[in-house]
Protein backbone atom coordinates (compact mmCIF):
# COMPACT_ATOMS: atom_id res chain seq x y z
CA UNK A 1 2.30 15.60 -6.29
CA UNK A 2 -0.27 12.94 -4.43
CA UNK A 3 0.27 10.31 -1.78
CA UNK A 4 -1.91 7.75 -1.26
CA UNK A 5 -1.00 5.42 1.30
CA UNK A 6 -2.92 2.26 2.40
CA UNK A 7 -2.78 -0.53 5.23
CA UNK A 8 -3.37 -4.46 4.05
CA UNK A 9 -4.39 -6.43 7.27
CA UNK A 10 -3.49 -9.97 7.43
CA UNK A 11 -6.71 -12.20 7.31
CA UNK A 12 -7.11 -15.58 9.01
CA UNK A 13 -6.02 -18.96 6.67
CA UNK A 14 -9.34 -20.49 8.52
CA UNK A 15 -11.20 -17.22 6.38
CA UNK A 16 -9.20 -17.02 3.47
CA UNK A 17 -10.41 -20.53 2.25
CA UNK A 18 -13.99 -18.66 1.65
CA UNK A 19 -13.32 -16.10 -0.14
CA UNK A 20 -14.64 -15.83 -3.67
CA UNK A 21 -12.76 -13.90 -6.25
CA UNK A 22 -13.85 -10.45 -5.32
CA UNK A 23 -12.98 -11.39 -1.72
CA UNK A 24 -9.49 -11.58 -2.59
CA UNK A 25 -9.08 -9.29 -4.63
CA UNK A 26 -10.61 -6.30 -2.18
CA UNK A 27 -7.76 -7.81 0.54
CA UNK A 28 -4.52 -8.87 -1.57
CA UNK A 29 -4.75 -6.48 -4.55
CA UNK A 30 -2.78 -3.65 -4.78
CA UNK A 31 -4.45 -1.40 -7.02
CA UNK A 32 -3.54 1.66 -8.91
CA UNK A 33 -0.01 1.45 -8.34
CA UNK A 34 1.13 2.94 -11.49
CA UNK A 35 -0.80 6.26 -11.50
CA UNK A 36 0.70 9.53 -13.12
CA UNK A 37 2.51 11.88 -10.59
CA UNK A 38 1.54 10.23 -7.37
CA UNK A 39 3.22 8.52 -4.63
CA UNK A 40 1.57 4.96 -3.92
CA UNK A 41 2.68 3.31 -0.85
CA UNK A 42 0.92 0.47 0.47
CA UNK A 43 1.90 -1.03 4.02
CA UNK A 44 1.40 -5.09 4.33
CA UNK A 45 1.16 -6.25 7.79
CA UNK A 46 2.07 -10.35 6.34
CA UNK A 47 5.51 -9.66 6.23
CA UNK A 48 5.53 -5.86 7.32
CA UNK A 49 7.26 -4.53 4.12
CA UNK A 50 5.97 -1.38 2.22
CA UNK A 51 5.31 -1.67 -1.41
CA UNK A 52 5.63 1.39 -3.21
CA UNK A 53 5.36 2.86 -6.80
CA UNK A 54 6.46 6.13 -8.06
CA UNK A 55 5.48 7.71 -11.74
CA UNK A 56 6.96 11.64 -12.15
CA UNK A 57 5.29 12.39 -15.86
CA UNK A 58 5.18 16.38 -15.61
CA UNK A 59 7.68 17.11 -12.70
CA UNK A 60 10.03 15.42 -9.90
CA UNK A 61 8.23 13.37 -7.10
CA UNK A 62 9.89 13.62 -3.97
CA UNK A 63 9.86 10.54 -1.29
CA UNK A 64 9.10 11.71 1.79
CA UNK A 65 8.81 9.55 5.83
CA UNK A 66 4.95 8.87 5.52
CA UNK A 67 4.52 9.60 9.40
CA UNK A 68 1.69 6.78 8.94
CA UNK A 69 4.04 3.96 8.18
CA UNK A 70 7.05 5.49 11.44
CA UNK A 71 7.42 3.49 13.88
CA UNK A 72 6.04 4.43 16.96
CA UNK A 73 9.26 5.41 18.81
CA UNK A 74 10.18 7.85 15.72
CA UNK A 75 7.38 9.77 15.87
């Protein structure tokens, strides 16, 4: 079993309006999510939810606390 966690930083509207099409897709794309036997969380500091896919093919995935994405005050 992988994990593969990532962070998506909110950008400025002021900045957004100049990005061309790559642009936006390096910062609002979650790629990947739907890989074979691998845990993909990604955290989204917009709205500060965790998006998160899940695929078991060959065996059981278990969904673990991804210390990364704790709270401070519960690590």
């Amino acid at each position: 079993m992988k994990t593969n966690n990532s962070n998506r930083y909110t950008a400025s509207q002021h900045d957004v309006k100049n990005y061309d099409t790559v642009r936006i897709r390096e910062e609002f794309l979650i790629d990947n999510l739907m890989s074979y036997n691998t845990i993909n969380p990604a955290y989204s500091h917009y709205d500060r939810f965790i998006t998160i896919s899940a695929v078991a093919k060959t065996s059981p995935l278990k969904l673990e606390i991804i210390d990364a994405f704790k709270p401070i005050f519960f690590r």
